[in-house]
N, C-alpha and C. Protein backbone atom coordinates (compact mmCIF):
# COMPACT_ATOMS: atom_id res chain seq x y z
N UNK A 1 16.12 4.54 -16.17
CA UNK A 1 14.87 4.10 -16.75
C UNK A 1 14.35 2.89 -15.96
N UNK A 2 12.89 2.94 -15.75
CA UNK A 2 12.68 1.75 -15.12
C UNK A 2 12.44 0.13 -15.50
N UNK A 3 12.64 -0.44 -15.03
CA UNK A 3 12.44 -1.80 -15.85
C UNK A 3 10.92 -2.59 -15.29
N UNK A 4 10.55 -3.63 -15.87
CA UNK A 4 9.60 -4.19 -16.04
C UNK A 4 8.55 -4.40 -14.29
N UNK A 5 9.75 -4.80 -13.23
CA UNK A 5 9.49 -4.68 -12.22
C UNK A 5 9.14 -3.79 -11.11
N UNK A 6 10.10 -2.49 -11.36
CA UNK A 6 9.94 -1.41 -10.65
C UNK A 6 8.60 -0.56 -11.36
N UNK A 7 8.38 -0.70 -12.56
CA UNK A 7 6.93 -0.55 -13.23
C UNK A 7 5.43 -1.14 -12.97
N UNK A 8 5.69 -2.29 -12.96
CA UNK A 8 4.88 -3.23 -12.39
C UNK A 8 4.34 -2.88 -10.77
N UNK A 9 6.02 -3.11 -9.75
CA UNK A 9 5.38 -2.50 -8.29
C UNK A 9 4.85 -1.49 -8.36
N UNK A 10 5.40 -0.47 -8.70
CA UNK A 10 4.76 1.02 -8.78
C UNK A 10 2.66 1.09 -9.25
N UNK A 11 2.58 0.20 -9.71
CA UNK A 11 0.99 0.03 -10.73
C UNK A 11 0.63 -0.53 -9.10
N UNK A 12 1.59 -2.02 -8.74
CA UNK A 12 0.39 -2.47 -7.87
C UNK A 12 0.29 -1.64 -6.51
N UNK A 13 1.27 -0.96 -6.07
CA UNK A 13 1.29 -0.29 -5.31
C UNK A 13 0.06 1.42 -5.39
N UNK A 14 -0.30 1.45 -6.30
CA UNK A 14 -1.35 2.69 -6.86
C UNK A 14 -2.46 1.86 -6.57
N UNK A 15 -2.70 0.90 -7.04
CA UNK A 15 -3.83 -0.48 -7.49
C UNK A 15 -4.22 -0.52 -5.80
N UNK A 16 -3.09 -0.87 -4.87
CA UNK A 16 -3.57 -0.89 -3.19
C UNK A 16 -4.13 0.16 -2.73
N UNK A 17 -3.01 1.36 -2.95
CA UNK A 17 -3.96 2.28 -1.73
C UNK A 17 -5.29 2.44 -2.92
N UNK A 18 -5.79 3.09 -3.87
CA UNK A 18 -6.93 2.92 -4.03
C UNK A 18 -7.76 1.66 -3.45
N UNK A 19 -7.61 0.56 -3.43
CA UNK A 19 -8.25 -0.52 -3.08
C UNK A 19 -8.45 -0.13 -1.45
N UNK A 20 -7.44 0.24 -0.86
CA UNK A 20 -7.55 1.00 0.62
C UNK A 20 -8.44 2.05 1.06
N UNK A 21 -8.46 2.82 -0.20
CA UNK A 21 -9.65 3.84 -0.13
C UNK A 21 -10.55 3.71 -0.05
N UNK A 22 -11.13 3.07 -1.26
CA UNK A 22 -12.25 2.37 -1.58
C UNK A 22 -12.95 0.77 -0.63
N UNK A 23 -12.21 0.62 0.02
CA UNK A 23 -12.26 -0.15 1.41
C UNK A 23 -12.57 1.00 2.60
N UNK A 24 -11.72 2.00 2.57
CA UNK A 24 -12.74 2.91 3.99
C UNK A 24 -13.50 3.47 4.17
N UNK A 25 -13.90 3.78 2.53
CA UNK A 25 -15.29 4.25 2.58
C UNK A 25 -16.65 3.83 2.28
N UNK A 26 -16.03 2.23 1.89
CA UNK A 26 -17.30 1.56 1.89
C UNK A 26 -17.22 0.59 3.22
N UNK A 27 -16.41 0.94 3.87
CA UNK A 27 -16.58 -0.27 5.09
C UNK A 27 -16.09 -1.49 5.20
N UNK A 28 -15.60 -1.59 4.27
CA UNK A 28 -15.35 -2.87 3.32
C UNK A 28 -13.78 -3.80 4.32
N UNK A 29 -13.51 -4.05 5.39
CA UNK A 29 -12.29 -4.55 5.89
C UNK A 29 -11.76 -5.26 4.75
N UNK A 30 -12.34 -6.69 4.16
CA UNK A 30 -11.64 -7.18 3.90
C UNK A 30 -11.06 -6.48 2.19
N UNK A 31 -11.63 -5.63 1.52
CA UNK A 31 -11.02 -5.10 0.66
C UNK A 31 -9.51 -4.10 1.06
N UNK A 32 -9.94 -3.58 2.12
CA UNK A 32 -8.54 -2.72 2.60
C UNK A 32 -7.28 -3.53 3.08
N UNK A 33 -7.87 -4.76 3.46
CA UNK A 33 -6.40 -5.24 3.75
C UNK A 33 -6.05 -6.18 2.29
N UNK A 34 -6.66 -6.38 1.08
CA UNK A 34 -6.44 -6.74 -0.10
C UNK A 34 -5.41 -5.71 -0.76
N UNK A 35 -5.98 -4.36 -0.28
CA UNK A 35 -4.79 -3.27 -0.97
C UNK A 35 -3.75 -3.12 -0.24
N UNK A 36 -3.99 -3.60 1.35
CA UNK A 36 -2.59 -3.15 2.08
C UNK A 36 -1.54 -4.55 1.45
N UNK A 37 -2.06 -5.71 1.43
CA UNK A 37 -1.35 -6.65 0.97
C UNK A 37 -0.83 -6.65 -0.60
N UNK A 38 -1.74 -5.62 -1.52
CA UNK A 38 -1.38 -5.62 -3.18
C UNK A 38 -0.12 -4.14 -2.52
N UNK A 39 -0.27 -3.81 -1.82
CA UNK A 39 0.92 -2.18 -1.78
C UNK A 39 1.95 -2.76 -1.13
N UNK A 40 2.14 -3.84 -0.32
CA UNK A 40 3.53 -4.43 0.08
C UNK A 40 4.11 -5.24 -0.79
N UNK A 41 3.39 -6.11 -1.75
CA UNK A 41 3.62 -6.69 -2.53
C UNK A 41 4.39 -5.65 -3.73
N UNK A 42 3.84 -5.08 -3.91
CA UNK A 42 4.46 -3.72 -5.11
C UNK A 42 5.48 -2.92 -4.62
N UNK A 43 5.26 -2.83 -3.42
CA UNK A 43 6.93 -1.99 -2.39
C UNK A 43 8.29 -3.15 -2.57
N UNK A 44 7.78 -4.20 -2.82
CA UNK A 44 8.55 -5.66 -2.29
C UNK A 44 8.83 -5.56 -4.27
N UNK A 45 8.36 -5.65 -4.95
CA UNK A 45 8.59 -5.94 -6.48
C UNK A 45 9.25 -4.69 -6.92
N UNK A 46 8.57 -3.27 -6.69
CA UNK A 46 9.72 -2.18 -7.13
C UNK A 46 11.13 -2.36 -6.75
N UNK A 47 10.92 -2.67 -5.37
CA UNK A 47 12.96 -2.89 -4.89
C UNK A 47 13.67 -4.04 -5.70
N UNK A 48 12.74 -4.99 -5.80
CA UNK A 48 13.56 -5.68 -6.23
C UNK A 48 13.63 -5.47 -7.78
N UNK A 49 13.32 -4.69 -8.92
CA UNK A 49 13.80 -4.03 -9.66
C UNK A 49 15.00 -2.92 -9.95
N UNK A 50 14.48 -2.44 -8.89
CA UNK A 50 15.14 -1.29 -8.33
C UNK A 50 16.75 -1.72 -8.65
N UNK A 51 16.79 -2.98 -7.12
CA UNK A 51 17.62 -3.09 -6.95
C UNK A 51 18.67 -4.27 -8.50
N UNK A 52 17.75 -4.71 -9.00
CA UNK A 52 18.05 -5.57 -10.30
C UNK A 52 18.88 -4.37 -11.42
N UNK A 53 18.31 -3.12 -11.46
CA UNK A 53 18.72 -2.22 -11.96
C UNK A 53 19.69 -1.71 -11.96
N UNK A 54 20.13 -1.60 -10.65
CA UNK A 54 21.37 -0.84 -10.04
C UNK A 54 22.53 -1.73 -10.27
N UNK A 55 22.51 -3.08 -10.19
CA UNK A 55 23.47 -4.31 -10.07
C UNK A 55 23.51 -4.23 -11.65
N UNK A 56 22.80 -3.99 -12.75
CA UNK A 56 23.17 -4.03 -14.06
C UNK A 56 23.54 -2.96 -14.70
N UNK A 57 23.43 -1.69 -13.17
CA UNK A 57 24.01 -0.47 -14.36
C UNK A 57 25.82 -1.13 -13.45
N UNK A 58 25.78 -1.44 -12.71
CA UNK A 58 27.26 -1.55 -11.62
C UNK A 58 27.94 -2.20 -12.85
N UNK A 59 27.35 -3.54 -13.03
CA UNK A 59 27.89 -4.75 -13.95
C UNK A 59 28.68 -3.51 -15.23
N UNK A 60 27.63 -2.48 -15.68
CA UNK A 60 28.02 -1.98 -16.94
C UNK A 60 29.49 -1.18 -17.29
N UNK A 61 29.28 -0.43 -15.88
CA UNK A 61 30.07 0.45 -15.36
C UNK A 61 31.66 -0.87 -15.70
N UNK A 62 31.53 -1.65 -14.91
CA UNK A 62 32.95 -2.23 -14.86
C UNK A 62 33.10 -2.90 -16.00
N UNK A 63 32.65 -3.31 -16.59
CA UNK A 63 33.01 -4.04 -17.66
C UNK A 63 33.20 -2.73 -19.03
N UNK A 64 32.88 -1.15 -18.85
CA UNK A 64 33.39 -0.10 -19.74
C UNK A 64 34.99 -0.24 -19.04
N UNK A 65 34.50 -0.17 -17.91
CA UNK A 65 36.41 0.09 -17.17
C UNK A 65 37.34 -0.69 -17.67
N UNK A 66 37.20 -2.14 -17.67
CA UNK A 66 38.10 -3.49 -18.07
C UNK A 66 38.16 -2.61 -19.25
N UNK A 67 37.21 -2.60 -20.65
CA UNK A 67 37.54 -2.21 -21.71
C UNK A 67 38.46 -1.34 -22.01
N UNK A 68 38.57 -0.32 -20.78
CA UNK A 68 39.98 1.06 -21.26
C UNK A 68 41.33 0.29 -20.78
């Protein structure tokens, strides 16, 4: 399941390339590099959910193990 972050990147990362789109077809430079910068930013926030995720299912995993 995803958590707050990998949710979040994922939005701003949708939020860019539209903003990218909508930058090439209106001509618009400085809007397209607003979305290329909101879609790295959201590539950069999903992982680090991502990866927040994975380290708390790990954490879960071992601490069932200690318990047996």
């Amino acid at each position: 399941m995803w958590n707050k972050n990998e949710r979040q990147g994922n939005i701003d990362q949708a939020k860019g390339r539209v903003k990218q789109a909508v930058g090439t077809l209106t001509r618009d430079d400085r809007l397209k590099v607003d979305g290329q910068v909101d879609e790295a930013v959201g590539k950069v926030e999903a992982t680090v959910g991502r990866t927040r995720r994975k380290v708390g299912d790990a954490i879960a995993r071992v601490g069932k193990a200690v318990k047996r």
